[in-house]
C-alpha atoms as a PDB file:
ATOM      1  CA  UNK A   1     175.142 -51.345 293.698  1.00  0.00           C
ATOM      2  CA  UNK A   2     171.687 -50.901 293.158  1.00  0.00           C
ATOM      3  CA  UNK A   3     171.480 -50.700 289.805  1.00  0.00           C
ATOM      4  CA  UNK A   4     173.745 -53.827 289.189  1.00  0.00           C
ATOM      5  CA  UNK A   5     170.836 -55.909 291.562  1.00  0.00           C
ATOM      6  CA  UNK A   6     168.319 -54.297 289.304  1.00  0.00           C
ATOM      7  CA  UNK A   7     170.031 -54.816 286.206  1.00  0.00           C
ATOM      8  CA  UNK A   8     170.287 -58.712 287.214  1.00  0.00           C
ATOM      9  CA  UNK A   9     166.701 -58.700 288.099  1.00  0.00           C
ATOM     10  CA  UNK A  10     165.482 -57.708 284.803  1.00  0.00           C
ATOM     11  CA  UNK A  11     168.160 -59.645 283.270  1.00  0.00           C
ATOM     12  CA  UNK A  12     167.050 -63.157 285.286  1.00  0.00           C
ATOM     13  CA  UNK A  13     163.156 -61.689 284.017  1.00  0.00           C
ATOM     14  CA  UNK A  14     164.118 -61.768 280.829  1.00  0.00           C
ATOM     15  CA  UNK A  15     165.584 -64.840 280.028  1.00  0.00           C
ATOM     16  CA  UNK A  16     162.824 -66.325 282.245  1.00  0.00           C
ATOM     17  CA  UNK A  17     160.127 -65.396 280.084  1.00  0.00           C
ATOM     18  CA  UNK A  18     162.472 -66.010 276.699  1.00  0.00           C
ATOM     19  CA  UNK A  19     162.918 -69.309 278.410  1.00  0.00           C
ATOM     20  CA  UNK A  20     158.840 -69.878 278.643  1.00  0.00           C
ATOM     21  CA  UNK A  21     158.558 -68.827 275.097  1.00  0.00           C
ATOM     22  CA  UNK A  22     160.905 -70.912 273.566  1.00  0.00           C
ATOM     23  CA  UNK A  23     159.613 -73.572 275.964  1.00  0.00           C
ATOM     24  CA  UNK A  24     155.991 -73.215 274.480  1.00  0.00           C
ATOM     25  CA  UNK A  25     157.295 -73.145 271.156  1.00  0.00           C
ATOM     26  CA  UNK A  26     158.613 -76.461 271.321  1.00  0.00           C
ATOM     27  CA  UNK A  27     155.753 -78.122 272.716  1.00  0.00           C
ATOM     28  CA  UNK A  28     153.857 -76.620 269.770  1.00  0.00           C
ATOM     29  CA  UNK A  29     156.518 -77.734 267.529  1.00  0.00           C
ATOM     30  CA  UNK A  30     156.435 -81.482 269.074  1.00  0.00           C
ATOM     31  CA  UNK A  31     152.311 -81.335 269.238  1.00  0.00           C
ATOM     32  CA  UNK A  32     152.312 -80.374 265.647  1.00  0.00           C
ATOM     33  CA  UNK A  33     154.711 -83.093 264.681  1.00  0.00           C
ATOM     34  CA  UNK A  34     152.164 -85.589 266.418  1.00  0.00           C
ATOM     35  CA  UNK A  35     149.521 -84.263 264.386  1.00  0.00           C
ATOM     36  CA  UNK A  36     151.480 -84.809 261.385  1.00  0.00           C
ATOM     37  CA  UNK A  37     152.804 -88.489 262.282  1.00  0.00           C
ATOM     38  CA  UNK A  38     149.118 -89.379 262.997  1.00  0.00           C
ATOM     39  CA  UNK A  39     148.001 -88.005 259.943  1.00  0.00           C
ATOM     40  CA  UNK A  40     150.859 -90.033 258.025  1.00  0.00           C
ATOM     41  CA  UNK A  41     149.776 -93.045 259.886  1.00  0.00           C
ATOM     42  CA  UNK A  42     146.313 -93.197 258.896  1.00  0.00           C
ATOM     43  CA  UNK A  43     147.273 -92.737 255.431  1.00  0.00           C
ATOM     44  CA  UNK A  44     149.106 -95.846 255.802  1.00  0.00           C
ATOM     45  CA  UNK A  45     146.739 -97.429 257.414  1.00  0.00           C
ATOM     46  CA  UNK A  46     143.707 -96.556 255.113  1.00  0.00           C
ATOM     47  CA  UNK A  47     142.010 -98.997 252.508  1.00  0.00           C
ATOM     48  CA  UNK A  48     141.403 -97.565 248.954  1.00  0.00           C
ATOM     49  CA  UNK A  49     138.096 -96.782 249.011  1.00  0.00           C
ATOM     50  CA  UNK A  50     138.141 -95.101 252.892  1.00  0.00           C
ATOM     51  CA  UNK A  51     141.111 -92.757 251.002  1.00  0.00           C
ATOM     52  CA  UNK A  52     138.710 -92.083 248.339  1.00  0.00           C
ATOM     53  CA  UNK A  53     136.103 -90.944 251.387  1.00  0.00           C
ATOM     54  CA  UNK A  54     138.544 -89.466 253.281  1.00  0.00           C
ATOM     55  CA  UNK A  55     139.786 -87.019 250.922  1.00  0.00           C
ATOM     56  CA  UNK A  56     138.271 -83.939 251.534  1.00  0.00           C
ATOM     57  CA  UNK A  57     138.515 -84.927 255.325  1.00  0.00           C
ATOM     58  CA  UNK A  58     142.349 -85.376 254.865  1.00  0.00           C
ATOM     59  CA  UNK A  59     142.642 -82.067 252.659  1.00  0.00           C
ATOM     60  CA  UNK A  60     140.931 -80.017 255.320  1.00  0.00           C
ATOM     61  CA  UNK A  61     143.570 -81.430 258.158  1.00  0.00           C
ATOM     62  CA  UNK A  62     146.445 -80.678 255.497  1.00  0.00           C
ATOM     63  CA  UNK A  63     145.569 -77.125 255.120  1.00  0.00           C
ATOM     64  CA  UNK A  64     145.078 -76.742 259.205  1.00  0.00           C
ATOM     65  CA  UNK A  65     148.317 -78.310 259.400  1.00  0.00           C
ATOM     66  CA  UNK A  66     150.029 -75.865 256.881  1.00  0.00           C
ATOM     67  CA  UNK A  67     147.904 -72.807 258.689  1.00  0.00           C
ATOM     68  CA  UNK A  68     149.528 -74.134 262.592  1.00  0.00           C
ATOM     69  CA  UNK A  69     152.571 -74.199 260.949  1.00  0.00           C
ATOM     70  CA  UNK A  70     152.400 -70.601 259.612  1.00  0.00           C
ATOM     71  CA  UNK A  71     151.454 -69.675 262.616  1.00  0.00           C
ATOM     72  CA  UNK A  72     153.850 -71.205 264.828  1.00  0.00           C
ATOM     73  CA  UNK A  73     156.602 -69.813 262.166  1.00  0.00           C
ATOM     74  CA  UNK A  74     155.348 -66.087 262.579  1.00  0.00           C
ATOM     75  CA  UNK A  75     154.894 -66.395 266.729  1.00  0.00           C
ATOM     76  CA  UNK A  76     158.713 -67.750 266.477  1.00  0.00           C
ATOM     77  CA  UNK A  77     159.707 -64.965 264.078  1.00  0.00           C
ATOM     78  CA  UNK A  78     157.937 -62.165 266.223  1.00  0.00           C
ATOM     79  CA  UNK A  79     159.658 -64.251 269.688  1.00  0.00           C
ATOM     80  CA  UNK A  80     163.134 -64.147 268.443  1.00  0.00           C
ATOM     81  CA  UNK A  81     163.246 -60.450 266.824  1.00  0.00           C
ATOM     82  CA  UNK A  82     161.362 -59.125 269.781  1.00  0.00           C
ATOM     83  CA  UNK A  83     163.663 -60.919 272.011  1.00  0.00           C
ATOM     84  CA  UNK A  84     166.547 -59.535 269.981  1.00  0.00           C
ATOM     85  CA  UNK A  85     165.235 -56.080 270.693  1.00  0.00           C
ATOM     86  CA  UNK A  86     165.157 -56.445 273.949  1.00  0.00           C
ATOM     87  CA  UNK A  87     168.278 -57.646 274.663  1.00  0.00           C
ATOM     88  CA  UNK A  88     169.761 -54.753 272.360  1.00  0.00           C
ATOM     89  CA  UNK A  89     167.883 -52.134 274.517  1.00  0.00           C
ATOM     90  CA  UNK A  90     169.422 -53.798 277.815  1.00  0.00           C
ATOM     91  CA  UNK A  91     172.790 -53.472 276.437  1.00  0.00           C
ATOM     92  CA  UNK A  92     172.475 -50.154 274.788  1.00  0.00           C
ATOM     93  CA  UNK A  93     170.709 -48.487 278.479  1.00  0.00           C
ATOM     94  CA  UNK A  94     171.730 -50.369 281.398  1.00  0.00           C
ATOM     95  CA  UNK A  95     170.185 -48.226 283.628  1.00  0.00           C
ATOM     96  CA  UNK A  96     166.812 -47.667 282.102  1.00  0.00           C
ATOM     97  CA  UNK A  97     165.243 -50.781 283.068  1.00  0.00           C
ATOM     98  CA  UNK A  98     162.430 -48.506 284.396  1.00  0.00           C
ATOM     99  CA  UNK A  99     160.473 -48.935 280.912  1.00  0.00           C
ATOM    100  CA  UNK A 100     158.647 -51.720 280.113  1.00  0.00           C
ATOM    101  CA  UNK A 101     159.037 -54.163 277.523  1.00  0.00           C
ATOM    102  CA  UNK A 102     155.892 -54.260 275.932  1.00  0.00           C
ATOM    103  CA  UNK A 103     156.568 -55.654 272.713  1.00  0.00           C
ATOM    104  CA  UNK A 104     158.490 -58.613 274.531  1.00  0.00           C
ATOM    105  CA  UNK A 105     155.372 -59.153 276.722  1.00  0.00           C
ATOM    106  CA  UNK A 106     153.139 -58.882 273.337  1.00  0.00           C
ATOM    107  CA  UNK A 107     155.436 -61.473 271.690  1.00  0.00           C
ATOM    108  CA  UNK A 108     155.271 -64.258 274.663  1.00  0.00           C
ATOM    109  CA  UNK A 109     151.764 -63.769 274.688  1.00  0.00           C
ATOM    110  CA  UNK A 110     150.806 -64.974 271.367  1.00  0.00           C
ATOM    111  CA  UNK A 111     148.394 -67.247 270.910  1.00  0.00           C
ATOM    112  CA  UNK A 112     150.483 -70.118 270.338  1.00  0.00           C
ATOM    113  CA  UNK A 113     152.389 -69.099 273.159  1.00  0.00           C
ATOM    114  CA  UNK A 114     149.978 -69.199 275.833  1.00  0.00           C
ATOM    115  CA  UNK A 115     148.252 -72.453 274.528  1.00  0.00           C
ATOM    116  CA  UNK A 116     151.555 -74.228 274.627  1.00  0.00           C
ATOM    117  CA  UNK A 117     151.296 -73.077 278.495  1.00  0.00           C
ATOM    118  CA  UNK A 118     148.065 -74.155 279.436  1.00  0.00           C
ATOM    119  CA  UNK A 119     149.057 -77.714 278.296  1.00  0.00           C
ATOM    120  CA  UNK A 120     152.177 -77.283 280.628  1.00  0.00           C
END
């Protein structure tokens, strides 16, 4: 009986913290998409000759844009196959919750991760 309340536990921990991480990866996904639209907008908004000054301005926020992106991507892609490993370990050994899941913890604690949480 135990075992099945531990089991639960770590089960409730892990989709807690999966939870959080997907959670943060939205909100980067949204705050990048703000970026973006703003970015779009003045564009729009821009006379010919401000383009013209703009340029290297508006290359420079292109290539941060692509870089957050990457980012993001990789954080998600290191979330999700960490979080697949995890759950395969808690089905393969049900009752060796005893070892931590340090590449889990690694994953949510990306950089993108935790910046997504302190704007939570």
């Amino acid at each position: 009986m135990m075992d099945r309340g531990r089991t639960e536990h770590d089960v409730q921990e892990i989709f807690e913290a999966t939870q959080q991480s997907y959670q943060a990866a939205i909100d980067n996904t949204f705050a990048l998409q703000e970026q973006t639209l703003e970015f779009a907008r003045s564009l729009l908004e821009a006379t010919a000759e401000a383009l013209q000054a703009q340029s290297e301005n508006n290359r420079a926020t292109l290539e941060s844009l692509i870089e957050q992106s990457r980012k993001q991507r990789e954080a998600m892609e290191n979330l999700v196959r960490e979080s697949a490993k995890v759950y395969e370990r808690l089905l393969q050994a049900p009752f060796s919750h005893s070892q931590p899941h340090q590449e889990f913890d690694k994953a949510t604690e990306a950089d993108e991760v935790r910046a997504s949480k302190g704007n939570n």
